[in-house]
N, C-alpha and C. Protein backbone atom coordinates (compact mmCIF):
# COMPACT_ATOMS: atom_id res chain seq x y z
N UNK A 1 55.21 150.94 156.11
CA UNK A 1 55.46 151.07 157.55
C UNK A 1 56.91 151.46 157.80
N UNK A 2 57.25 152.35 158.62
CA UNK A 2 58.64 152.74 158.42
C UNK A 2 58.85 152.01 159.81
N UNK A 3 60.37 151.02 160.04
CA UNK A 3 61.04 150.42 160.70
C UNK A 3 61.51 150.93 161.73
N UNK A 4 61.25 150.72 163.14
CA UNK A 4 61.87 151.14 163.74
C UNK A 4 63.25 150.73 164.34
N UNK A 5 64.13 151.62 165.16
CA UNK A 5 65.03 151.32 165.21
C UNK A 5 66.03 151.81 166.68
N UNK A 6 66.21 151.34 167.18
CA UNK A 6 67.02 151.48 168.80
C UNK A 6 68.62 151.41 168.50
N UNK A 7 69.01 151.85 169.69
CA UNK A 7 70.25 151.48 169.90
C UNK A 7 70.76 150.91 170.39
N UNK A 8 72.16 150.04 170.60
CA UNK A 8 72.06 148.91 172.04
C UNK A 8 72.21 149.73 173.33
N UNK A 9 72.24 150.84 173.76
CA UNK A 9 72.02 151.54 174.94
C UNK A 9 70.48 151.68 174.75
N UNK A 10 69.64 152.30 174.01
CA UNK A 10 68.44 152.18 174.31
C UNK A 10 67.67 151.16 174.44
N UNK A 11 67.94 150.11 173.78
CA UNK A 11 67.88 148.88 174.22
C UNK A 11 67.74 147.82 175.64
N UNK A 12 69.39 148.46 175.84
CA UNK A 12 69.21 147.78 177.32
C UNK A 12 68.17 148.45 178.29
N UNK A 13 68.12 149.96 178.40
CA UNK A 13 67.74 150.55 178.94
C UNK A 13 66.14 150.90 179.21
N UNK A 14 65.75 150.05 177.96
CA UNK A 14 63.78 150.42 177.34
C UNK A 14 63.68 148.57 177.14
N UNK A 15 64.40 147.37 177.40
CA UNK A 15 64.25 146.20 177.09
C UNK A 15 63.37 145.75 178.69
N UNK A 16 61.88 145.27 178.04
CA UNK A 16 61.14 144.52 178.78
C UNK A 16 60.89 143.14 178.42
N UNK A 17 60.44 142.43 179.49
CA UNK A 17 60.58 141.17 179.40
C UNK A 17 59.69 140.66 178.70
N UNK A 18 58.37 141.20 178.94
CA UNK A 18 57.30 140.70 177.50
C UNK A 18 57.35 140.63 176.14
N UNK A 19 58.97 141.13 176.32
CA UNK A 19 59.15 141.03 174.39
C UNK A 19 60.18 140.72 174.19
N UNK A 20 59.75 139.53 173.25
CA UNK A 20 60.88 138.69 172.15
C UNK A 20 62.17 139.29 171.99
N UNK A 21 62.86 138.61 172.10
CA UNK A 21 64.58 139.48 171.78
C UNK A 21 64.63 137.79 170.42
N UNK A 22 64.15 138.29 169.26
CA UNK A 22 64.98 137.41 167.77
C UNK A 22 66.27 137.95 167.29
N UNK A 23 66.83 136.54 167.23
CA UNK A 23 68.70 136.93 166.93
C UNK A 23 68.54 136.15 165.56
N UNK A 24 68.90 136.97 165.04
CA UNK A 24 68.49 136.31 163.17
C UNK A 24 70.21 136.06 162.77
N UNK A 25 71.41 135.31 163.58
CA UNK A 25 72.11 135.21 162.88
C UNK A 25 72.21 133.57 162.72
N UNK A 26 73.21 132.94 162.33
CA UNK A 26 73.23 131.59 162.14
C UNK A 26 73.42 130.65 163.85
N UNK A 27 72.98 129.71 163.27
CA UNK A 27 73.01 128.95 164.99
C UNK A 27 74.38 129.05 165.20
N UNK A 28 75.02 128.98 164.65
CA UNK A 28 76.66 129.15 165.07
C UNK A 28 77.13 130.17 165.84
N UNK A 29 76.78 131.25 165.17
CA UNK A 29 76.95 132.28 165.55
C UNK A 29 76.05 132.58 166.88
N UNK A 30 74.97 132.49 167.14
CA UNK A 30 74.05 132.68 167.78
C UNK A 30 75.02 131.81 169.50
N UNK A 31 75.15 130.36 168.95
CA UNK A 31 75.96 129.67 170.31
C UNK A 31 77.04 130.18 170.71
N UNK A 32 77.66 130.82 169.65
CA UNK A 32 79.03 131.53 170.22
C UNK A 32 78.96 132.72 171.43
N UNK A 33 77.94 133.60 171.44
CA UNK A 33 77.64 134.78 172.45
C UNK A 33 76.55 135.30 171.78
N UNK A 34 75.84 135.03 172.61
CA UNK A 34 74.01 136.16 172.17
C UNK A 34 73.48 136.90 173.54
N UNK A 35 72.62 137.56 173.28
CA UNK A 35 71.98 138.68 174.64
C UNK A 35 71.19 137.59 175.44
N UNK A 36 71.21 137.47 176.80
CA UNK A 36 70.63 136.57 177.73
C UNK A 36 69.28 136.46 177.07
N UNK A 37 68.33 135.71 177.25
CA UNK A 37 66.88 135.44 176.94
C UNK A 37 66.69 135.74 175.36
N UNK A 38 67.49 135.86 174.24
CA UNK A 38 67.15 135.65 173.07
C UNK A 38 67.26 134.49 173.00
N UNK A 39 66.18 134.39 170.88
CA UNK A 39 65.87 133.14 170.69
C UNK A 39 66.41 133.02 169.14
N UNK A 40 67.27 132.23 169.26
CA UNK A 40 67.75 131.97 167.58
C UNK A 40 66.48 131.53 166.79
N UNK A 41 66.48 132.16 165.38
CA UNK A 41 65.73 132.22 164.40
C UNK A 41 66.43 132.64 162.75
N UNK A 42 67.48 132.26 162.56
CA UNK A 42 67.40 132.63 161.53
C UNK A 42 67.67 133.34 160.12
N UNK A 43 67.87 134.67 160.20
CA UNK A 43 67.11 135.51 158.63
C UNK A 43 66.52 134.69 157.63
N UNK A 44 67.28 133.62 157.40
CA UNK A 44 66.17 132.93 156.14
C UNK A 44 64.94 132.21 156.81
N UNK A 45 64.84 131.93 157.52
CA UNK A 45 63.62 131.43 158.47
C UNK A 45 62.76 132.35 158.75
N UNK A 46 63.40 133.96 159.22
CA UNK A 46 62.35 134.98 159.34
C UNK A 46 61.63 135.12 158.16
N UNK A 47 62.46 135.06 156.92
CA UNK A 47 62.27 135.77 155.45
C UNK A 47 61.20 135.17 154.90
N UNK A 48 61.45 133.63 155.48
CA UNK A 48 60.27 132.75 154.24
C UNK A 48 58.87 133.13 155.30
N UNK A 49 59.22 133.23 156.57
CA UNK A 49 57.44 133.00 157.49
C UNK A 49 57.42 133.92 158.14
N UNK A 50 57.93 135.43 157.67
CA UNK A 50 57.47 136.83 158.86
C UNK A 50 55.97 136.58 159.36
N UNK A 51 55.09 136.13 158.72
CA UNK A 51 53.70 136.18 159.07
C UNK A 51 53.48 135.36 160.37
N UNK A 52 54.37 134.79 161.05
CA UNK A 52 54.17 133.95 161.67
C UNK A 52 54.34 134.63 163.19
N UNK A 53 55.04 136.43 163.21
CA UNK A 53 55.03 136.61 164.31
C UNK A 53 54.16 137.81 164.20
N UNK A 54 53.05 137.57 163.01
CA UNK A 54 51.78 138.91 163.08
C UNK A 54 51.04 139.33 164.30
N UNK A 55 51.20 140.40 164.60
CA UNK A 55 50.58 141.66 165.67
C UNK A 55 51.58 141.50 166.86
N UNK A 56 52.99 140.52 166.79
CA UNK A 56 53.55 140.66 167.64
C UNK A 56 54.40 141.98 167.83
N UNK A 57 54.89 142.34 169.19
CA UNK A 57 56.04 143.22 169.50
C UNK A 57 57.46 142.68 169.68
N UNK A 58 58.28 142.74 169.05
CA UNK A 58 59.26 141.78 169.23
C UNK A 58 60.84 142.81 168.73
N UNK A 59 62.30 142.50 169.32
CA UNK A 59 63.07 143.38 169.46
C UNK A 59 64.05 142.14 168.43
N UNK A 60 64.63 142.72 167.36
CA UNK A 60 65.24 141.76 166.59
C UNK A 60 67.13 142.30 166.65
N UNK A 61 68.04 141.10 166.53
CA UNK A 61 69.21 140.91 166.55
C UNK A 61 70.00 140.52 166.26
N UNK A 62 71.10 141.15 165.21
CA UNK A 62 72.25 140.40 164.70
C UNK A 62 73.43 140.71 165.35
N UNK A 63 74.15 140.64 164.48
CA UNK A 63 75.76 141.03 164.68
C UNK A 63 75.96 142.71 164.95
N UNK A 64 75.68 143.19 164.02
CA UNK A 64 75.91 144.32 163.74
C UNK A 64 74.71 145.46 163.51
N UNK A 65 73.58 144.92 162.85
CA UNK A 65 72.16 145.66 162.65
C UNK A 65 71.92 145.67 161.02
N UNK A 66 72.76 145.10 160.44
CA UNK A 66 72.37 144.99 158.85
C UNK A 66 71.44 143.74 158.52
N UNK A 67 71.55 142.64 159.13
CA UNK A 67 70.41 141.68 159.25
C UNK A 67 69.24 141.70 160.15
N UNK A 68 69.22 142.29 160.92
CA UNK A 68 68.38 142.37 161.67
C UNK A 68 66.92 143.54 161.19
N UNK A 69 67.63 144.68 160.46
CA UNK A 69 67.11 145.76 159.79
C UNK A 69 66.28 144.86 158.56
N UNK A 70 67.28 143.97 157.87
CA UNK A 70 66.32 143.66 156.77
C UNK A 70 65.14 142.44 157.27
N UNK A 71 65.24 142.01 158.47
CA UNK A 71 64.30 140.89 159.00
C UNK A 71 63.07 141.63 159.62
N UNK A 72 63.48 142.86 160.38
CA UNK A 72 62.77 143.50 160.62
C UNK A 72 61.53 144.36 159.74
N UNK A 73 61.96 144.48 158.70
CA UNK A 73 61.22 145.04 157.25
C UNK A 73 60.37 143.80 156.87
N UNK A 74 60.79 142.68 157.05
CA UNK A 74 60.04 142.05 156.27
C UNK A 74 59.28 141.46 156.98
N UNK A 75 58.97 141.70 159.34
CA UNK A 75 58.18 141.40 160.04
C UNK A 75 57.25 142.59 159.76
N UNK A 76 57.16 143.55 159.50
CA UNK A 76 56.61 145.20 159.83
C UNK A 76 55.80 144.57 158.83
N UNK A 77 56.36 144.38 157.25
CA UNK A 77 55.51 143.96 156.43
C UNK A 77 54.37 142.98 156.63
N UNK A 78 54.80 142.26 157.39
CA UNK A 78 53.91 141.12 157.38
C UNK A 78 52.77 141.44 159.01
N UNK A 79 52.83 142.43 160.01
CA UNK A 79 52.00 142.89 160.73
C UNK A 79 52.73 142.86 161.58
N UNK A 80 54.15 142.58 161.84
CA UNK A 80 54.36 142.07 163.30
C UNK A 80 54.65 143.73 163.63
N UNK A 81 55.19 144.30 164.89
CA UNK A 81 55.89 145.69 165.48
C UNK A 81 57.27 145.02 166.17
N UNK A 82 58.52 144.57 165.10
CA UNK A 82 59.62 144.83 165.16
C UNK A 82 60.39 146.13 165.46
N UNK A 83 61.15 145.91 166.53
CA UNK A 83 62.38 146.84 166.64
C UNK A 83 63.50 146.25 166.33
N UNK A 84 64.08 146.88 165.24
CA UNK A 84 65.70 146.33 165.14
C UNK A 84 66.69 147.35 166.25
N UNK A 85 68.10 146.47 166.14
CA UNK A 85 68.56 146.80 167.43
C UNK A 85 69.93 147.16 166.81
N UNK A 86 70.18 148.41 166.99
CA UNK A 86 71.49 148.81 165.51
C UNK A 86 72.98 148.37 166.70
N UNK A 87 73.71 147.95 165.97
CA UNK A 87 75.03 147.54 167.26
C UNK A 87 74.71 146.01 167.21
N UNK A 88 73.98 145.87 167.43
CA UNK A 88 73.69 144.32 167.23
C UNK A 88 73.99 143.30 168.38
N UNK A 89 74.90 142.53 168.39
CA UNK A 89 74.92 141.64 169.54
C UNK A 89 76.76 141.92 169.84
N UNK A 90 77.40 142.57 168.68
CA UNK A 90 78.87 143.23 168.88
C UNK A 90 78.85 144.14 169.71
N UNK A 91 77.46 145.27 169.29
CA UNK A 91 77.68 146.66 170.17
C UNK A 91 77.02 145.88 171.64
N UNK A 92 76.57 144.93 171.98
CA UNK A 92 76.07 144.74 173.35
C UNK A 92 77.32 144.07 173.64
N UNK A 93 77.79 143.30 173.14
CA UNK A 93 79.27 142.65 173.65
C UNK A 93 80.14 143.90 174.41
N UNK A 94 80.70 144.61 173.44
CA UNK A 94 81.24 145.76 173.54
C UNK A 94 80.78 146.69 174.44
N UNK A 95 79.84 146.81 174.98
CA UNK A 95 79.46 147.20 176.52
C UNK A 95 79.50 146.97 177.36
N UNK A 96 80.34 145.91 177.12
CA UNK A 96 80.55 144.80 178.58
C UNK A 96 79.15 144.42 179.52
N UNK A 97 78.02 144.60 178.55
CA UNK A 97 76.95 143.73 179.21
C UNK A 97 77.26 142.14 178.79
N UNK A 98 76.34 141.27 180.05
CA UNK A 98 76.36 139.78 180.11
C UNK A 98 75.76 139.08 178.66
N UNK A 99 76.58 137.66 178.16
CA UNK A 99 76.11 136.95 177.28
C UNK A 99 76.24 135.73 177.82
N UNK A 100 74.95 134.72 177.12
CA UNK A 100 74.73 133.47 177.13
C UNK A 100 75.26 133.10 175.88
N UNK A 101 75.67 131.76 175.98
CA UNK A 101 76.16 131.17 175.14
C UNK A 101 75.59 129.79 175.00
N UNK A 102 76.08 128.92 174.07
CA UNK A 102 75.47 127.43 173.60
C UNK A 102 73.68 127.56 172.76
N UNK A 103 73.30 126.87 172.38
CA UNK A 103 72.05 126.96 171.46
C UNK A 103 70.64 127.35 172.28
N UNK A 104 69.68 127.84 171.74
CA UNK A 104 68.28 127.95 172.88
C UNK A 104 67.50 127.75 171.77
């Protein structure tokens, strides 16, 4: 299955509310500044149970798009329709779009 992949402008711009925004970085990281309505999860949490978000549509998120790309491979694998989100939660910072902060 080849991975798909957005940008954080296409992102904001194609982001609906029926779908998951997963931020696969560490809870730390995640409380420090994440995209409004994401849900911390992870990468090693995605890694061991991708099956767990099978036939879902779901928009995945790190820092930068290097974790998120490999979490995303290993939801596609397992049935889910991941979009990774290249820019990550830096390139949405860096747009001066809004962040939530503290744990969810």
């Amino acid at each position: 299955m080849q991975m798909r992949e957005v940008d954080v402008e296409q992102f904001a711009a194609g982001r609906r509310s029926t779908v998951a925004v997963v931020d696969v970085r560490s809870a730390e990281e995640f409380a420090a500044g994440h995209v409004p309505g994401a849900v911390n999860v992870p990468l090693e949490r995605v890694i061991t149970d991708p099956g767990r978000y099978a036939g879902q549509e779901l928009y995945v998120i790190c820092q930068s798009g290097g974790r998120s790309a490999k979490a995303a491979e290993a939801l596609g694998a397992a049935g889910a329709r991941p979009v990774s989100v290249a820019g990550g939660t830096a390139g949405w910072i860096s747009s001066g779009r809004p962040v939530d902060t503290g744990a969810r």
